[in-house]
Structures are given as C-alpha cells and as structure tokens.
C-alpha atoms as a PDB file:
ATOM      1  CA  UNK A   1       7.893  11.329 -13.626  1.00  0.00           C
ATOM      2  CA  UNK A   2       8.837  12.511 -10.053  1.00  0.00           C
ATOM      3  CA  UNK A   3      11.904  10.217  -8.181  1.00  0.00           C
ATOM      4  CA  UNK A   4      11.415  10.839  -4.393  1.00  0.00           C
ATOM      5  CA  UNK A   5      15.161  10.759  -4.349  1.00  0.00           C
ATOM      6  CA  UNK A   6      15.258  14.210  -5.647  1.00  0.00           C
ATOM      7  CA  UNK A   7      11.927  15.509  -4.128  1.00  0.00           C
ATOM      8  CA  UNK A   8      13.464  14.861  -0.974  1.00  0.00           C
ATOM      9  CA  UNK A   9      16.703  15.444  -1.435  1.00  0.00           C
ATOM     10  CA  UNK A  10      18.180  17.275   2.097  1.00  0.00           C
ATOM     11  CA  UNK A  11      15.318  16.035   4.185  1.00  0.00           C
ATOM     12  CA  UNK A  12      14.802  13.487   6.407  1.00  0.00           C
ATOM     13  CA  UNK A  13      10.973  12.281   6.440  1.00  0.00           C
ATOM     14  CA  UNK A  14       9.625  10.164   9.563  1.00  0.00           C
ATOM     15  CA  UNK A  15       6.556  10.125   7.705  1.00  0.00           C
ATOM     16  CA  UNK A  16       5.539   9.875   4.912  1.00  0.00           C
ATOM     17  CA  UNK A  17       1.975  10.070   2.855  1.00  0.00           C
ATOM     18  CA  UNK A  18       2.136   9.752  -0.658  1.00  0.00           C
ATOM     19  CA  UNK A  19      -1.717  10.246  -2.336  1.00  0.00           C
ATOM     20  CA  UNK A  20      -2.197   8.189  -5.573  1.00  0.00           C
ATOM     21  CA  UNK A  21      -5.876   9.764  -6.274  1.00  0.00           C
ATOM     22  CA  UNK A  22      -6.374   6.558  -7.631  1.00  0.00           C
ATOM     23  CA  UNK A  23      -4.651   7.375 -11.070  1.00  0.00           C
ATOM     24  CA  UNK A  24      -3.278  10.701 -11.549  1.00  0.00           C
ATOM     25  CA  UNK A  25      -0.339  10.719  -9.487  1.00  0.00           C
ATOM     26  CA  UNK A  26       2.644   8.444  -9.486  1.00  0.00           C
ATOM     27  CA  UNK A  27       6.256   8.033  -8.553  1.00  0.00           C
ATOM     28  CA  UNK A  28       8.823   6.457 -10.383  1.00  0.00           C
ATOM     29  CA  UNK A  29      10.310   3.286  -8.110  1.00  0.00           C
ATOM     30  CA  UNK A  30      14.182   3.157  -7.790  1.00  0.00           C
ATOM     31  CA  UNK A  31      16.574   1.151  -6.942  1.00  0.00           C
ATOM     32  CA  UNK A  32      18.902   1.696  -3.596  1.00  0.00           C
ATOM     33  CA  UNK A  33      21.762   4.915  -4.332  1.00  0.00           C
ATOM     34  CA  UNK A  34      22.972   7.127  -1.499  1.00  0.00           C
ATOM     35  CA  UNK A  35      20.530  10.298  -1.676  1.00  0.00           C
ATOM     36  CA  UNK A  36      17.705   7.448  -1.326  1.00  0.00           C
ATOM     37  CA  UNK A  37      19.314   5.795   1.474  1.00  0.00           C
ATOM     38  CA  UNK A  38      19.847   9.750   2.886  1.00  0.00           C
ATOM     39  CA  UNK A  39      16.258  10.657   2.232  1.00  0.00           C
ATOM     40  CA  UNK A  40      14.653   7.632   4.215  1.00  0.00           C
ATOM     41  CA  UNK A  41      17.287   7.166   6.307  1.00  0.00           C
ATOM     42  CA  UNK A  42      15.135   8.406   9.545  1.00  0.00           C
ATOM     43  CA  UNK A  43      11.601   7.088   7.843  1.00  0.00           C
ATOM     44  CA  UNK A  44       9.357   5.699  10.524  1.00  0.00           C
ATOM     45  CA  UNK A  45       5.545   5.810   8.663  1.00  0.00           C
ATOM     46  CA  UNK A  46       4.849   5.084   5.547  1.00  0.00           C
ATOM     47  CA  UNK A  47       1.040   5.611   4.143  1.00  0.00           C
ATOM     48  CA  UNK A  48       0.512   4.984   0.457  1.00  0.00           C
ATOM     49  CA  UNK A  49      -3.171   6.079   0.085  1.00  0.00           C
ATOM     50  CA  UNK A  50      -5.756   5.815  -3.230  1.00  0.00           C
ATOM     51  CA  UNK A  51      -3.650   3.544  -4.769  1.00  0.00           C
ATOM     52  CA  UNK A  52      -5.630   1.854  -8.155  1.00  0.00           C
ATOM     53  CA  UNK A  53      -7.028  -1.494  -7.558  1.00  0.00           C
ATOM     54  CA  UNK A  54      -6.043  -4.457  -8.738  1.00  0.00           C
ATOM     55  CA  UNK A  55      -2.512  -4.226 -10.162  1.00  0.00           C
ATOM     56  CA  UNK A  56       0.857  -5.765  -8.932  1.00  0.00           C
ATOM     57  CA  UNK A  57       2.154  -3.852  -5.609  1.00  0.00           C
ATOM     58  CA  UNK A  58       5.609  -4.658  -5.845  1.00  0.00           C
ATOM     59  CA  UNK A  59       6.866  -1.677  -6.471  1.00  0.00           C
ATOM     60  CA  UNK A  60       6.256  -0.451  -3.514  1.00  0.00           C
ATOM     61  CA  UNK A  61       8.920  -2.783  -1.537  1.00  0.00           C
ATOM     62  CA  UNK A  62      11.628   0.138  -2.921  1.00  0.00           C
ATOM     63  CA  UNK A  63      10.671   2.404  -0.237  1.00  0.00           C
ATOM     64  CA  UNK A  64      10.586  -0.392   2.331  1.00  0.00           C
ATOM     65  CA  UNK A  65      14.561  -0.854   1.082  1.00  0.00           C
ATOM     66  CA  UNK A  66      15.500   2.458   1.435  1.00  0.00           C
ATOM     67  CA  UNK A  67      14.243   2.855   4.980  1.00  0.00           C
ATOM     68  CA  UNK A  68      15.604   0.301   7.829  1.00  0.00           C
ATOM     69  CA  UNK A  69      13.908   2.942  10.459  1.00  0.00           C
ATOM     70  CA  UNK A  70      10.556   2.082   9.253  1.00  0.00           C
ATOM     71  CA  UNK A  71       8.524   0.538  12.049  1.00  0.00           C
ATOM     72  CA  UNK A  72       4.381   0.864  10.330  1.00  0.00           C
ATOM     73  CA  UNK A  73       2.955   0.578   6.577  1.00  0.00           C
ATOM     74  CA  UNK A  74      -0.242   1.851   5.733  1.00  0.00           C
ATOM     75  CA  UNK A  75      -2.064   1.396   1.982  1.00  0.00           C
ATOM     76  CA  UNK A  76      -4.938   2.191   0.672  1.00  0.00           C
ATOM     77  CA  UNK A  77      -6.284   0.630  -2.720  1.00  0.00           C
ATOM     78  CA  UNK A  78      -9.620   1.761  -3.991  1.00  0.00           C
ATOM     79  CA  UNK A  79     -11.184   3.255  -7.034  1.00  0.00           C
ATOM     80  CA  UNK A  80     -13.117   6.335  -6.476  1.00  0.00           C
ATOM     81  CA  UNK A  81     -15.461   7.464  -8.918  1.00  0.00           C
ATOM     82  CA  UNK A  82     -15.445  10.650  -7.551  1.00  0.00           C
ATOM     83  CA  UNK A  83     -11.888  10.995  -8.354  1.00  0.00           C
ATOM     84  CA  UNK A  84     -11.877   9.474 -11.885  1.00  0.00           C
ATOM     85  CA  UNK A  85     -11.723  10.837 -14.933  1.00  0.00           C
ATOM     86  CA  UNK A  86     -14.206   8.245 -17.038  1.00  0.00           C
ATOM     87  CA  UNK A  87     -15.036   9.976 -20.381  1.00  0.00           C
ATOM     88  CA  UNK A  88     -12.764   8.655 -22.763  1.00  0.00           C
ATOM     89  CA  UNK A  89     -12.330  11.648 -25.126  1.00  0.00           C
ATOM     90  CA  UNK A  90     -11.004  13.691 -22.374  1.00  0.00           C
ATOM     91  CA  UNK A  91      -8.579  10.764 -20.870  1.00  0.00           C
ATOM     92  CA  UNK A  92      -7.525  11.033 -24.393  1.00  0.00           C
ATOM     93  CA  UNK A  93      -6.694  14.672 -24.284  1.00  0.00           C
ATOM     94  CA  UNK A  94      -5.534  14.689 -20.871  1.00  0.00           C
ATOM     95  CA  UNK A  95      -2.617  12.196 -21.684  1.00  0.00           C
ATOM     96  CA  UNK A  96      -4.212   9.881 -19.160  1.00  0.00           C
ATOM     97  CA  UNK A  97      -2.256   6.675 -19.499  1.00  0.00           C
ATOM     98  CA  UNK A  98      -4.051   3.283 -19.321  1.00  0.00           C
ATOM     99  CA  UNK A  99      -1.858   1.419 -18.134  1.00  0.00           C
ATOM    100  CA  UNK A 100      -1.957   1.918 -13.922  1.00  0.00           C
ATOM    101  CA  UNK A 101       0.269  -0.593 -13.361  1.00  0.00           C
ATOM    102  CA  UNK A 102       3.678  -0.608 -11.994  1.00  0.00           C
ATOM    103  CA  UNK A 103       6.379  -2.497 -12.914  1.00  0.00           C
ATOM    104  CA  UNK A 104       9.827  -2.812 -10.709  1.00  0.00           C
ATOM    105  CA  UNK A 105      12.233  -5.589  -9.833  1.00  0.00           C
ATOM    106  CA  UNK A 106      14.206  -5.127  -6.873  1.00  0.00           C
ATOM    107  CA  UNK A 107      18.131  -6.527  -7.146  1.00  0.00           C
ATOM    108  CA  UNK A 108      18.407  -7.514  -3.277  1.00  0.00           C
ATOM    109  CA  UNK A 109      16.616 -10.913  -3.545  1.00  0.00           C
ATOM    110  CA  UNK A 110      17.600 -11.841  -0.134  1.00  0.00           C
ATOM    111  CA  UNK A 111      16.752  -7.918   1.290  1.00  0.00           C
ATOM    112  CA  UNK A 112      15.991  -8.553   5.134  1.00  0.00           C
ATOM    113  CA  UNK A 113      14.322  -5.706   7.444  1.00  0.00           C
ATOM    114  CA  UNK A 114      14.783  -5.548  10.634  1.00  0.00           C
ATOM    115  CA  UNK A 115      12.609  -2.645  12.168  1.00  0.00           C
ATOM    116  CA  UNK A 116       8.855  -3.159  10.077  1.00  0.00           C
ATOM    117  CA  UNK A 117       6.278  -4.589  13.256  1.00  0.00           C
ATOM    118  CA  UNK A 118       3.182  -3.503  11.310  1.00  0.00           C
ATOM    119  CA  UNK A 119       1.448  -3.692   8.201  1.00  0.00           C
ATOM    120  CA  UNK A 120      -1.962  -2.070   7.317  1.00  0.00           C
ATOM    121  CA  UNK A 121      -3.666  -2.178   4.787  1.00  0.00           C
ATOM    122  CA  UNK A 122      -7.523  -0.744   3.627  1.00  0.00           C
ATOM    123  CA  UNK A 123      -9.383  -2.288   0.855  1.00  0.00           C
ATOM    124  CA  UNK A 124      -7.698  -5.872   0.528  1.00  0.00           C
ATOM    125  CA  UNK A 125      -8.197  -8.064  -2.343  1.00  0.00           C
ATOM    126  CA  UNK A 126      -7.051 -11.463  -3.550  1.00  0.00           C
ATOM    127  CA  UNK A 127      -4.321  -9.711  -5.879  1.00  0.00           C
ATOM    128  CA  UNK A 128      -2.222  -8.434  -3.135  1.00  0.00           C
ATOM    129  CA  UNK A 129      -1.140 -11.861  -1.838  1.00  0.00           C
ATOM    130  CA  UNK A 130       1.987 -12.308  -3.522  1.00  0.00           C
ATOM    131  CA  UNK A 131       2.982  -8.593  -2.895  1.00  0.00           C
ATOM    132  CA  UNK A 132       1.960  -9.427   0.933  1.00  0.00           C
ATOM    133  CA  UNK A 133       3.928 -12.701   1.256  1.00  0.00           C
ATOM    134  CA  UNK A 134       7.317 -10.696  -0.315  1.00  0.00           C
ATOM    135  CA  UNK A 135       6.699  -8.253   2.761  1.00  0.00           C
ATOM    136  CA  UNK A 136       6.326 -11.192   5.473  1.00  0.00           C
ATOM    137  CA  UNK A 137       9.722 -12.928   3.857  1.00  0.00           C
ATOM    138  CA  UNK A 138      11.436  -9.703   4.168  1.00  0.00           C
ATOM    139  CA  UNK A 139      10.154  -8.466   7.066  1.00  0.00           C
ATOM    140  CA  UNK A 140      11.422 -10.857   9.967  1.00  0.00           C
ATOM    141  CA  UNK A 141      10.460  -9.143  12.713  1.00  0.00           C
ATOM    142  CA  UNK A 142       6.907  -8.170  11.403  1.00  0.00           C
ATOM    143  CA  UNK A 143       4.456  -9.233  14.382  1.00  0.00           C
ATOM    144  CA  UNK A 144       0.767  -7.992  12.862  1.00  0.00           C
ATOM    145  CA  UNK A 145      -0.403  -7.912   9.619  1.00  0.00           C
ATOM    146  CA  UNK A 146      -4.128  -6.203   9.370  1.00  0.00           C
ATOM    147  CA  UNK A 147      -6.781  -6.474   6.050  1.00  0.00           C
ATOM    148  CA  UNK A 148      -9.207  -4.232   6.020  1.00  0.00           C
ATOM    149  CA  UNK A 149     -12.376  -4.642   3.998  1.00  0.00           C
ATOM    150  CA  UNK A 150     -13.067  -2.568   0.975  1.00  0.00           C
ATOM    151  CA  UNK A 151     -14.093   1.280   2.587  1.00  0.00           C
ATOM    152  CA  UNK A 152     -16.725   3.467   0.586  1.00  0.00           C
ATOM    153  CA  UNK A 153     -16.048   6.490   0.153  1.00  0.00           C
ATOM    154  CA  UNK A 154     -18.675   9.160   1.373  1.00  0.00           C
ATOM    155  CA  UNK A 155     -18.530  11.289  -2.213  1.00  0.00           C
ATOM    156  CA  UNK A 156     -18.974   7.868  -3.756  1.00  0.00           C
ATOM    157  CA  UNK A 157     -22.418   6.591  -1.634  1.00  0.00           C
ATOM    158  CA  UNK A 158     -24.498   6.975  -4.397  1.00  0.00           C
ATOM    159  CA  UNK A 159     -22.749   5.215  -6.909  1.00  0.00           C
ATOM    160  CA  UNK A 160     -23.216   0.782  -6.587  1.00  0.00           C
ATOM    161  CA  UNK A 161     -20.249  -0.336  -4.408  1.00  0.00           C
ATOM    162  CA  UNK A 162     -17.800  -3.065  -5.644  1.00  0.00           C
ATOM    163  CA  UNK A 163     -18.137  -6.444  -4.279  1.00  0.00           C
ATOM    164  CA  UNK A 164     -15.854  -6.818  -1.513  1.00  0.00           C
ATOM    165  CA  UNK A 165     -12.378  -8.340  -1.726  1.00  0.00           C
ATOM    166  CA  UNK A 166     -12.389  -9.359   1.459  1.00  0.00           C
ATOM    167  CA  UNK A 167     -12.329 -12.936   1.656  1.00  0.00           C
ATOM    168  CA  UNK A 168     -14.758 -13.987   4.463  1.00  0.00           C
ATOM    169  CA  UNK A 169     -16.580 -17.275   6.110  1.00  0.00           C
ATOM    170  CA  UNK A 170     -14.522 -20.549   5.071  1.00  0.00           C
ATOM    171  CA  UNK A 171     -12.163 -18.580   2.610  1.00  0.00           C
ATOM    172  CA  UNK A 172     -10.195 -16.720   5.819  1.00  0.00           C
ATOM    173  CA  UNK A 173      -8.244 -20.108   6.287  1.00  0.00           C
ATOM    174  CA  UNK A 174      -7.490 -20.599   2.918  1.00  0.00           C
ATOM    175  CA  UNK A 175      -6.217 -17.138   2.413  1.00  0.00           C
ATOM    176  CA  UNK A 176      -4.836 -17.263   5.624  1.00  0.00           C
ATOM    177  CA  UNK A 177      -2.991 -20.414   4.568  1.00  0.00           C
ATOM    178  CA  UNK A 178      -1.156 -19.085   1.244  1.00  0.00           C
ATOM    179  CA  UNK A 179       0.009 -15.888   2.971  1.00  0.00           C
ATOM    180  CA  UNK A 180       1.711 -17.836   5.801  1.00  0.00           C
ATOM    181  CA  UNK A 181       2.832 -21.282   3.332  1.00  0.00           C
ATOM    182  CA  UNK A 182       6.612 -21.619   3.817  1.00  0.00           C
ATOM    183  CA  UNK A 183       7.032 -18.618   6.238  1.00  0.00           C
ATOM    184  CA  UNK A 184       9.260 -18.989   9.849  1.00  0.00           C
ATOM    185  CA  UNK A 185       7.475 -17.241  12.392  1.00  0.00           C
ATOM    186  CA  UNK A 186       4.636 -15.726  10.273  1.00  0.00           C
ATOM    187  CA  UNK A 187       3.104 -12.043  11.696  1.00  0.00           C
ATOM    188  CA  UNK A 188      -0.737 -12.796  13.247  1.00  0.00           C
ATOM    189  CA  UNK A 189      -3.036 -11.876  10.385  1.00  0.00           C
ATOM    190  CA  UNK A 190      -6.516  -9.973  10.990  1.00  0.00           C
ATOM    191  CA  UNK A 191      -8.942  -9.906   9.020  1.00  0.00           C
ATOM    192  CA  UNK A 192     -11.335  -6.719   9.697  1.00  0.00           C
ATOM    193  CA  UNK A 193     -14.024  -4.260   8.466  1.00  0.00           C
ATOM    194  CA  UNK A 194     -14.460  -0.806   9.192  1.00  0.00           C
ATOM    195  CA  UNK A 195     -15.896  -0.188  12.538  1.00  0.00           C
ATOM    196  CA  UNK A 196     -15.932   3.235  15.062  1.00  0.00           C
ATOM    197  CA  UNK A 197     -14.329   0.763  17.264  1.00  0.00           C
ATOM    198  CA  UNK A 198     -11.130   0.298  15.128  1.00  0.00           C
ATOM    199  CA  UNK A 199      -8.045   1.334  16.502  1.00  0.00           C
ATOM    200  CA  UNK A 200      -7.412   4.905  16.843  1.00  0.00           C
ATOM    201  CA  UNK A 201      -3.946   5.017  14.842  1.00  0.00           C
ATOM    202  CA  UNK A 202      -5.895   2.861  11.812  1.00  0.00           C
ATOM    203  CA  UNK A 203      -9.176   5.648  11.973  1.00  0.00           C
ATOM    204  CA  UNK A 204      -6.725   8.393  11.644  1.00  0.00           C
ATOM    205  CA  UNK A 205      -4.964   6.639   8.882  1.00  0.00           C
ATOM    206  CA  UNK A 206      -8.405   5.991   7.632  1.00  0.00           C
ATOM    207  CA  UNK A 207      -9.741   9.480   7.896  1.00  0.00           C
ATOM    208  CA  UNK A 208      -6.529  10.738   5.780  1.00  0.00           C
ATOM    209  CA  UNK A 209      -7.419   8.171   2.842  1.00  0.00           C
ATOM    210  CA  UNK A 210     -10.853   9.217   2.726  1.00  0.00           C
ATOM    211  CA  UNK A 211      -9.647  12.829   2.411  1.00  0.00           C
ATOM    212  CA  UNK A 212      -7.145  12.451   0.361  1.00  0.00           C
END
C-alpha cells in the first residue's frame, strides 16, 4: 500500500493524476497530519482516472481535505476489458484482491471547502449519488457540477458496451432532485454525453483517461 503522504513528501503538486487502471493500482486514504496538509497544500487539479465501477467513492473526499487550494475535480469510473485481468487462475496467482472497494471515514463531519468551483466527472452512475451529495455539502462555493455519460474506450469497441448509467428522459429530475434535497445554494448540475463539442479542458481530461 502506497500513502501519498510519503510519495510526496517535499513536493508541492498543483496537479495531480492518479491512474486506477481500473483495479491494479490503489492508494491507501488517510486522515489529515502535517506532511499531508504540506503535500497538497498548493493542489489546484485533481483527476482520479479508471477508477472501478460501482463501489462507494468516499474515500476520495481525503484528498479534497488535505487541499483547501483545490479549485477542479475530475474522475473517471469505468471498467476496461482491455485492462482487466479476467481469468481467474491467474487473479489467483497474481494476488489480485476481489474486493475493489474502498472503505474510509473521515473525522471532520462538518469539513467545509472553500476554493472547489468544479466537479467533473466521466462515466456517472446511480451509485455515486451519496458520494456526490457529501461533495455539494462540503463544498459551499461549488458553482457546476458536470455527469458525463459512460465513455467507451477505443481498445474496448469490440467488446458489448455496458448499459449506460446515465440517467436520461424523465429520470434527470428525479436524480436531479436527490442530489440537490436539503442543499443551500446547490451547484447547476449537467447532465452530458461525449461530444467533439465538449469543452476543451473536459476533452483533454478525457483524452488522459482514455490513455491512461
């Protein structure tokens, strides 16, 4: 296990990309001490990309309380089959653990952040709303929140796609409804698919997931 508070001990990031490859790589989530603080300090990005679908993002709010500097979020969930190992036999000798999920409780219930005005985020699915509506509470000043469609990835095309987790038609409100419930001055919410006219920042952020 890997604690970014050594990694990056006697640096100061302003941004930060952290690839998941969907299950081989992870970080261990800690809670607030000094050389965290130190390391994050000046943290301005912050793009978590090939993170595994489906499981509790929560952890990921650590980094988000190390950093008050941080003005964008990017995140990426998706499973690539290019990327996964799927025979069982060799998950077996490769250690591969099956359980993907992350589990961290933060101390600071009432953590504020003052600095976060964007969130992005690239294959949404119904699982990240509680994770989502933690990040809105905490985030006061957070003006847009953005939900991009599941992406394919190009290695992947010939493999069936997923069905999408992007809630569309009559379920926007409804979705649109439970991440706002209960929230003063809620960030403006888009819903969005992939498109060559996305915005430039979110294609470049884009392009590095689909590299990754």
């Amino acid at each position: 296990m890997v604690k970014l508070s050594t990694l990056l001990s006697e640096t100061y990031v302003q941004d930060l990309q952290l690839g998941f490859k969907c299950e081989k790589i992870w970080v261990e989530p800690e809670c607030l001490t000094e050389r965290l603080a130190s390391a994050f300090h000046r943290l301005r990005i912050r793009n978590l990309v090939s993170i595994p679908e489906g499981y509790d993002l929560t952890w990921t709010m650590f980094i988000l309380e190390a950093a008050p500097s941080l003005e964008e979020i990017y995140m990426s969930a998706m499973d690539h089959p290019c990327e996964m190992q799927t025979d069982n036999e060799k998950r077996r000798e490769l250690l591969y653990s099956e359980e993907k999920g992350v589990e961290w409780e933060s101390p600071r219930s009432n953590f504020k952040h003052r600095r976060l005005t964007k969130l992005i985020i690239f294959g949404f699915g119904y699982y990240m709303v509680s994770h989502l509506r933690r990040v809105m509470k905490a985030a006061v000043n957070l003006k847009d929140v953005y939900l991009y469609d599941r992406v394919a990835c190009i290695y992947c095309q010939y493999i069936p796609p997923k069905p999408s987790g992007l809630p569309w038609d009559k379920k926007l409100n409804s979705v649109q409804e439970l991440l706002t419930q209960g929230i003063e001055l809620p960030a403006r919410i888009h819903f969005l698919t992939f498109s060559p006219e996305m915005d430039a920042d979110h294609g470049e952020r884009l392009q590095q997931t689909l590299c990754a």
